[in-house]
PDB file of N, CA and C in Angstrom:
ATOM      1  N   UNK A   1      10.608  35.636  23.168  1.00  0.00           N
ATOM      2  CA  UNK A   1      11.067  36.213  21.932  1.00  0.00           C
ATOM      3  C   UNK A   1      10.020  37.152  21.348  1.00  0.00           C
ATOM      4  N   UNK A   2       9.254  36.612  21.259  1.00  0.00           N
ATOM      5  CA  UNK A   2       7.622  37.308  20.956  1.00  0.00           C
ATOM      6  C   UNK A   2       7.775  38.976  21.547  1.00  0.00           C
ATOM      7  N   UNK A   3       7.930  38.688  22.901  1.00  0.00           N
ATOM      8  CA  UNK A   3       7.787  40.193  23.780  1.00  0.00           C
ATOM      9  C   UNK A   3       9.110  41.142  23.070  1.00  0.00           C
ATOM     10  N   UNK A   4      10.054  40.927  22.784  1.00  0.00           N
ATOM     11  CA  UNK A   4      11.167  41.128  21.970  1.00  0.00           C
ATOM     12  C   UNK A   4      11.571  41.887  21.295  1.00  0.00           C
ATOM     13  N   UNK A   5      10.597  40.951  19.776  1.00  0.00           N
ATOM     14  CA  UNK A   5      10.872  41.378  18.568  1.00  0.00           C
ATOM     15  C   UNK A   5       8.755  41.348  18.282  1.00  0.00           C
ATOM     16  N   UNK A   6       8.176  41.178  18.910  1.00  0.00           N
ATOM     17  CA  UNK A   6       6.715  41.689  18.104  1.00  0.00           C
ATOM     18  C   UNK A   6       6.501  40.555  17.488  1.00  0.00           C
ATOM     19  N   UNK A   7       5.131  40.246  17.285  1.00  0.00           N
ATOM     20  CA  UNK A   7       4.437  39.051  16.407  1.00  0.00           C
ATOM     21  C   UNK A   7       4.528  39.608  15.332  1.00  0.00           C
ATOM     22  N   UNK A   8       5.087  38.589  14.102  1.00  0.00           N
ATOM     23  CA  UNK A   8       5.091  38.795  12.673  1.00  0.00           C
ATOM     24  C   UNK A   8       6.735  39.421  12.685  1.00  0.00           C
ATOM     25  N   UNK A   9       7.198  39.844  13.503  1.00  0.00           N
ATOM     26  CA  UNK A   9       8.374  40.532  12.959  1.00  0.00           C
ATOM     27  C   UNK A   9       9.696  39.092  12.313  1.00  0.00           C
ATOM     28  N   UNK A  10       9.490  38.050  13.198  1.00  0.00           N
ATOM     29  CA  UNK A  10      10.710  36.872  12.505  1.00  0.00           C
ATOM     30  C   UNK A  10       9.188  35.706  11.838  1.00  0.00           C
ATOM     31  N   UNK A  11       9.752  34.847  11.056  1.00  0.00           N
ATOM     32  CA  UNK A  11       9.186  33.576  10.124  1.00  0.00           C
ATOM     33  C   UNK A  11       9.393  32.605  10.990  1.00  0.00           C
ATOM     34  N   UNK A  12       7.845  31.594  10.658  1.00  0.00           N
ATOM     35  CA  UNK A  12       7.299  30.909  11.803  1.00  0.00           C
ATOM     36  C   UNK A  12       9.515  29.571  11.850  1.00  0.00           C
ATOM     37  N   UNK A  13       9.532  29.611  10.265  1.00  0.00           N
ATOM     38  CA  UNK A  13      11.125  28.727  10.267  1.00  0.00           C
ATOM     39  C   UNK A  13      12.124  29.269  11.043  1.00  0.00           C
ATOM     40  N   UNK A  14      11.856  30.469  11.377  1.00  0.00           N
ATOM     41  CA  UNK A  14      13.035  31.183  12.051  1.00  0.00           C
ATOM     42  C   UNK A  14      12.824  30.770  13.656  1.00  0.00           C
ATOM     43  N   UNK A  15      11.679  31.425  13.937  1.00  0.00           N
ATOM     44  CA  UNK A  15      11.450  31.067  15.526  1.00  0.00           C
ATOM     45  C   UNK A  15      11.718  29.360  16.002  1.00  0.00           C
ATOM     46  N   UNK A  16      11.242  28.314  14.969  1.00  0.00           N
ATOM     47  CA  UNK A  16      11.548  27.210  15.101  1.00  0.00           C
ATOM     48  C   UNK A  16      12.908  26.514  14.998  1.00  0.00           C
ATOM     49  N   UNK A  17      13.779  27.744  14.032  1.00  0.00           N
ATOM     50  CA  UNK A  17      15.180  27.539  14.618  1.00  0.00           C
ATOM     51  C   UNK A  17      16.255  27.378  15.886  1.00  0.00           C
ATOM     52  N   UNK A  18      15.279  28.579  16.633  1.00  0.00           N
ATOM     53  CA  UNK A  18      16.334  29.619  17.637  1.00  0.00           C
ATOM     54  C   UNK A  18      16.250  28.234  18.644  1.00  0.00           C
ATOM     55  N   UNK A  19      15.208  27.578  19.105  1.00  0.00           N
ATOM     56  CA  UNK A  19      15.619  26.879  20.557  1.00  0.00           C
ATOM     57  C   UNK A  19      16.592  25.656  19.717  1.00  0.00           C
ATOM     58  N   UNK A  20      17.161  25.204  18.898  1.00  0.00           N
ATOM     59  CA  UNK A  20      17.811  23.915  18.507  1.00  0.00           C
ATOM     60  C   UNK A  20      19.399  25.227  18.334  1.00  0.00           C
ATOM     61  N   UNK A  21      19.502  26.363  18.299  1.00  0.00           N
ATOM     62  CA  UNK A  21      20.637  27.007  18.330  1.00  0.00           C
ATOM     63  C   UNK A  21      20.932  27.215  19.294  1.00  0.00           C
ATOM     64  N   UNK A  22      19.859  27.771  20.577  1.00  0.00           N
ATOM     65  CA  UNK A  22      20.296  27.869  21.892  1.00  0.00           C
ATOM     66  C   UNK A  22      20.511  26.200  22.698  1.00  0.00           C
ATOM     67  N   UNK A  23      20.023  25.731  22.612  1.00  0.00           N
ATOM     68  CA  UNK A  23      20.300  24.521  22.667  1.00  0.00           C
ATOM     69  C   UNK A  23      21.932  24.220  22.771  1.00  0.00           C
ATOM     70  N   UNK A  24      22.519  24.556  21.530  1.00  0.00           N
ATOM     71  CA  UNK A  24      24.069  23.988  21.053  1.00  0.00           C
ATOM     72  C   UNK A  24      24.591  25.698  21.905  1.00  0.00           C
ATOM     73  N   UNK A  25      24.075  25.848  22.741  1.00  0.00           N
ATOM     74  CA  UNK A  25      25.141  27.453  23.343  1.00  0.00           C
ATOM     75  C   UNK A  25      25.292  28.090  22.087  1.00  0.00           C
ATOM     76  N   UNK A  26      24.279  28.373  20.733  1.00  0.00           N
ATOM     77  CA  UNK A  26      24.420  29.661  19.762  1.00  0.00           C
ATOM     78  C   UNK A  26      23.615  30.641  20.163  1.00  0.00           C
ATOM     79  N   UNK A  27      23.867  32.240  20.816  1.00  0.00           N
ATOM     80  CA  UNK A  27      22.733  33.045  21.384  1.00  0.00           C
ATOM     81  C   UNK A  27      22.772  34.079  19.870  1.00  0.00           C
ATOM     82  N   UNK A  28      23.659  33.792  19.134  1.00  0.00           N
ATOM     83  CA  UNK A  28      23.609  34.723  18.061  1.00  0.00           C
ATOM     84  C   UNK A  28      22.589  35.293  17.140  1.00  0.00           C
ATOM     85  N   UNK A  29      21.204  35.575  16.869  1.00  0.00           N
ATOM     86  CA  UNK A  29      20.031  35.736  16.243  1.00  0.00           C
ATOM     87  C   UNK A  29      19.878  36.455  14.949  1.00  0.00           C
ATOM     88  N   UNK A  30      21.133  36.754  14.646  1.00  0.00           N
ATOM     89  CA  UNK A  30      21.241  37.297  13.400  1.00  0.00           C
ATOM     90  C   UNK A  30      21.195  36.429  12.050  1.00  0.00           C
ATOM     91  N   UNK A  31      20.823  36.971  11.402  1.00  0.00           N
ATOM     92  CA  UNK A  31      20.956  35.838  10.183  1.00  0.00           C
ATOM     93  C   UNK A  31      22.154  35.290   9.777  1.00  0.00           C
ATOM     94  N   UNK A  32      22.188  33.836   9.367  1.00  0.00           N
ATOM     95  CA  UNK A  32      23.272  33.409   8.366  1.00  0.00           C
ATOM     96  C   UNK A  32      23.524  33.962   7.243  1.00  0.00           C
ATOM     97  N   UNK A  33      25.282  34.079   6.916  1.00  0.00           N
ATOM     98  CA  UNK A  33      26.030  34.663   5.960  1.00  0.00           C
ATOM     99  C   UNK A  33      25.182  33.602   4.596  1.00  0.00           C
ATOM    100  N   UNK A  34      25.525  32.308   4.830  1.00  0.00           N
ATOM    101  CA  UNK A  34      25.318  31.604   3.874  1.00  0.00           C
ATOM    102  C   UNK A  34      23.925  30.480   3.810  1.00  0.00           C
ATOM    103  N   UNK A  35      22.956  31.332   5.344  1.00  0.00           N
ATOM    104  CA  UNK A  35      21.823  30.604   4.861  1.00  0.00           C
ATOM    105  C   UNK A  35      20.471  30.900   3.533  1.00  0.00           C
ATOM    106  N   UNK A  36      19.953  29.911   3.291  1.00  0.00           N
ATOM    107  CA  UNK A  36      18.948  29.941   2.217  1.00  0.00           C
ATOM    108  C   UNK A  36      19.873  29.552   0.872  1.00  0.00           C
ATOM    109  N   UNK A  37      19.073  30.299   0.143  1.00  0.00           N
ATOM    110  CA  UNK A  37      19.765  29.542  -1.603  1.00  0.00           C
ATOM    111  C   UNK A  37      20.866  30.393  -2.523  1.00  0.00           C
ATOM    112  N   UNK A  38      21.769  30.506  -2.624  1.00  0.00           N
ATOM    113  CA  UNK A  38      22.614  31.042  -3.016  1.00  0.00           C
ATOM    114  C   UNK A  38      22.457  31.351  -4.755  1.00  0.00           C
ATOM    115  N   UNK A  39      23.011  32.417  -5.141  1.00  0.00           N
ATOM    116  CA  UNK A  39      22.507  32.706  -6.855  1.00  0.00           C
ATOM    117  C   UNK A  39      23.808  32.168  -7.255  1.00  0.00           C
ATOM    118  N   UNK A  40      23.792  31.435  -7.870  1.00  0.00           N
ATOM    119  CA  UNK A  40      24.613  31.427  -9.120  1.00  0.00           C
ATOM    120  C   UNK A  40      25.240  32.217 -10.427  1.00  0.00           C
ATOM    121  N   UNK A  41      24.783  33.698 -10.141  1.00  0.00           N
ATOM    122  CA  UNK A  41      24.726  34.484 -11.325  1.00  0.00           C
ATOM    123  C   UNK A  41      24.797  35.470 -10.458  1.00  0.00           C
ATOM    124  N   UNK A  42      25.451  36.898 -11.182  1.00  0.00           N
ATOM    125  CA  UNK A  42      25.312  38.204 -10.601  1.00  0.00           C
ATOM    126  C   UNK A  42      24.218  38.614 -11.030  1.00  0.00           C
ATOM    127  N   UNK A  43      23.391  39.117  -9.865  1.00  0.00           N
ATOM    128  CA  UNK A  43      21.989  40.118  -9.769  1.00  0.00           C
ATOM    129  C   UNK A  43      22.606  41.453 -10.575  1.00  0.00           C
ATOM    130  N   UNK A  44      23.336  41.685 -10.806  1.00  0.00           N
ATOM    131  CA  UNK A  44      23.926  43.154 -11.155  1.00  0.00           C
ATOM    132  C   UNK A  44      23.965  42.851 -12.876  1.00  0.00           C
ATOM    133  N   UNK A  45      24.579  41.839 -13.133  1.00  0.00           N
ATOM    134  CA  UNK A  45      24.928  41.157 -14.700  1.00  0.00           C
ATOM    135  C   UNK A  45      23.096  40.686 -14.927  1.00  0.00           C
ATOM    136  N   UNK A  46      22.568  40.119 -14.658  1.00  0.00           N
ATOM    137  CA  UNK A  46      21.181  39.686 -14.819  1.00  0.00           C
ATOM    138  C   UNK A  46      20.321  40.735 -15.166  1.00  0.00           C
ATOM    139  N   UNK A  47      20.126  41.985 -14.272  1.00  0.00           N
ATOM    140  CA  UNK A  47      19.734  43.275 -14.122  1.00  0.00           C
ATOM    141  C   UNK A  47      20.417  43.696 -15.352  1.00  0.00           C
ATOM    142  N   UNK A  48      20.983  43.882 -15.488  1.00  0.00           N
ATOM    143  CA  UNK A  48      21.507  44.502 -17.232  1.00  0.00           C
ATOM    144  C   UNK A  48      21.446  43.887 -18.684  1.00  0.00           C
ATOM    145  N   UNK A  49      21.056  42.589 -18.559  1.00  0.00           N
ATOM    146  CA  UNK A  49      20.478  41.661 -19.629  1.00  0.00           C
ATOM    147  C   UNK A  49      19.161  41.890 -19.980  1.00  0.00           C
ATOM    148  N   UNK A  50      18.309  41.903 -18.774  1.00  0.00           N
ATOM    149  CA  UNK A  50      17.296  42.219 -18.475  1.00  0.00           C
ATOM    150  C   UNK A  50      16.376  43.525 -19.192  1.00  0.00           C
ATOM    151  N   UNK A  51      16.942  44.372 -18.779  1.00  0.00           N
ATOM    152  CA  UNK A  51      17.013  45.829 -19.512  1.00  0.00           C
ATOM    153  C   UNK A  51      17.367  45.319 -21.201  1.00  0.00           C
ATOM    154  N   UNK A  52      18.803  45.198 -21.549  1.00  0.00           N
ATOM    155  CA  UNK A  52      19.373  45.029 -22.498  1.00  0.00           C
ATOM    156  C   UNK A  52      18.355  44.218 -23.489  1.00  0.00           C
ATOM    157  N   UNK A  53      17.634  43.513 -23.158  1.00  0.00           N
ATOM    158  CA  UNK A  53      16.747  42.583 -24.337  1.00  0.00           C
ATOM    159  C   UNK A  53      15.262  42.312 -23.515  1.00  0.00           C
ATOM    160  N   UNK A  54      15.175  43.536 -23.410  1.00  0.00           N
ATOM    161  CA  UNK A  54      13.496  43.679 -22.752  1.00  0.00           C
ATOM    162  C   UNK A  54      12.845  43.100 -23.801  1.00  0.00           C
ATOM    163  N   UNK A  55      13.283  43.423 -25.105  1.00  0.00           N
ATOM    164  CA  UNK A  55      12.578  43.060 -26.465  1.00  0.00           C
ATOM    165  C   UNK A  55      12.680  41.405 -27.090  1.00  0.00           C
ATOM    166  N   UNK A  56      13.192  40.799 -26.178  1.00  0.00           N
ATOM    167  CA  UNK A  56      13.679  39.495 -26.842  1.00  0.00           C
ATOM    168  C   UNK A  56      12.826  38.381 -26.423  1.00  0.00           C
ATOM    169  N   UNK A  57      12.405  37.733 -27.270  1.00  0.00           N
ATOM    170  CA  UNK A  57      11.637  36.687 -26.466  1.00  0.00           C
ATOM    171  C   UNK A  57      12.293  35.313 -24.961  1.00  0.00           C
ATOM    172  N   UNK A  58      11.412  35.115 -24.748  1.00  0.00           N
ATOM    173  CA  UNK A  58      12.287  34.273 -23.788  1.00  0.00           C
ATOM    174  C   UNK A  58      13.514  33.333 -24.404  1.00  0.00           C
ATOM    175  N   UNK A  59      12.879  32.524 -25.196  1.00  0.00           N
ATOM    176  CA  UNK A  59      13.262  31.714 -25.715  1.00  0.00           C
ATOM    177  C   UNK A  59      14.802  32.336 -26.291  1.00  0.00           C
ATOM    178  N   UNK A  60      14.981  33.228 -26.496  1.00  0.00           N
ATOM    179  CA  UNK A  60      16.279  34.083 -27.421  1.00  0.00           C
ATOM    180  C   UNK A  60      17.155  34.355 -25.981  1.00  0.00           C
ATOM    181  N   UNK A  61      16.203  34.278 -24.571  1.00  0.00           N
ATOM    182  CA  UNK A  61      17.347  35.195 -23.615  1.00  0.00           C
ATOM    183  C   UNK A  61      18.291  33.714 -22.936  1.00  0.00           C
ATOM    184  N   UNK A  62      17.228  32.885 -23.050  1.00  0.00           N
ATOM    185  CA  UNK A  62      17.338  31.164 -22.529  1.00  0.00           C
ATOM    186  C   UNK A  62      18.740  30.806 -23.399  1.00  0.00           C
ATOM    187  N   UNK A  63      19.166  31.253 -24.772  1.00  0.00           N
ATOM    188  CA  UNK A  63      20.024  30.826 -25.401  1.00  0.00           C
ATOM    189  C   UNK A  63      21.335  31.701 -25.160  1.00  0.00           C
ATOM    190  N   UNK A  64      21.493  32.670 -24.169  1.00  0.00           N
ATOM    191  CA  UNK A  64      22.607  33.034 -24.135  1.00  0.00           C
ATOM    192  C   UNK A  64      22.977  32.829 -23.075  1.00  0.00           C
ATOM    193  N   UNK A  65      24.444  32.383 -22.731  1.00  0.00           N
ATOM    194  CA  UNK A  65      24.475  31.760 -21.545  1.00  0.00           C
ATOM    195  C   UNK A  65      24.636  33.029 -20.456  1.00  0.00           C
ATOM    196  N   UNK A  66      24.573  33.097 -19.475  1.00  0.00           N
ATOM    197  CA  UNK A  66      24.858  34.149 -18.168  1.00  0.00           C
ATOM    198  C   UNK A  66      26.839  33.478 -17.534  1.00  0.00           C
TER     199      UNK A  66
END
C-alpha cells in the first residue's frame, strides 16, 4: 500500500483498517459515506450565526438554539 499511495498520504487508523476489509472480500479503499462523526447541525446555518453575532458573547450564542 505504502508503494501505492506514499508514506503519510492515508492515517496510521486507516491503514489498520484495510487488511480486516480485505479480509471480509471489501477491495473498496475509498472512504465511508457515513464514517467518523456526523454533525448534527448545518455547517452552512452555523457559518451564518457565526458571522451574524461575531459580537455576542458566548454565553448569548449558547442560548439560542441551532
Amino acid at each position: 500500500m505504502l508503494e501505492m499511495y506514499g508514506q503519510g498520504m492515508v492515517n496510521e487508523r486507516t491503514e489498520q483498517r484495510w487488511p480486516g476489509k480485505f479480509h471480509c472480500s471489501e477491495f473498496d479503499l475509498d472512504d465511508e459515506k457515513d464514517r467518523g462523526c456526523s454533525s448534527a447541525i448545518d455547517n452552512g446555518e452555523l457559518k451564518r450565526r457565526l458571522k451574524a453575532s461575531a459580537c455576542d458573547t458566548i454565553r448569548e450564542s449558547e442560548e439560542e438554539p441551532l
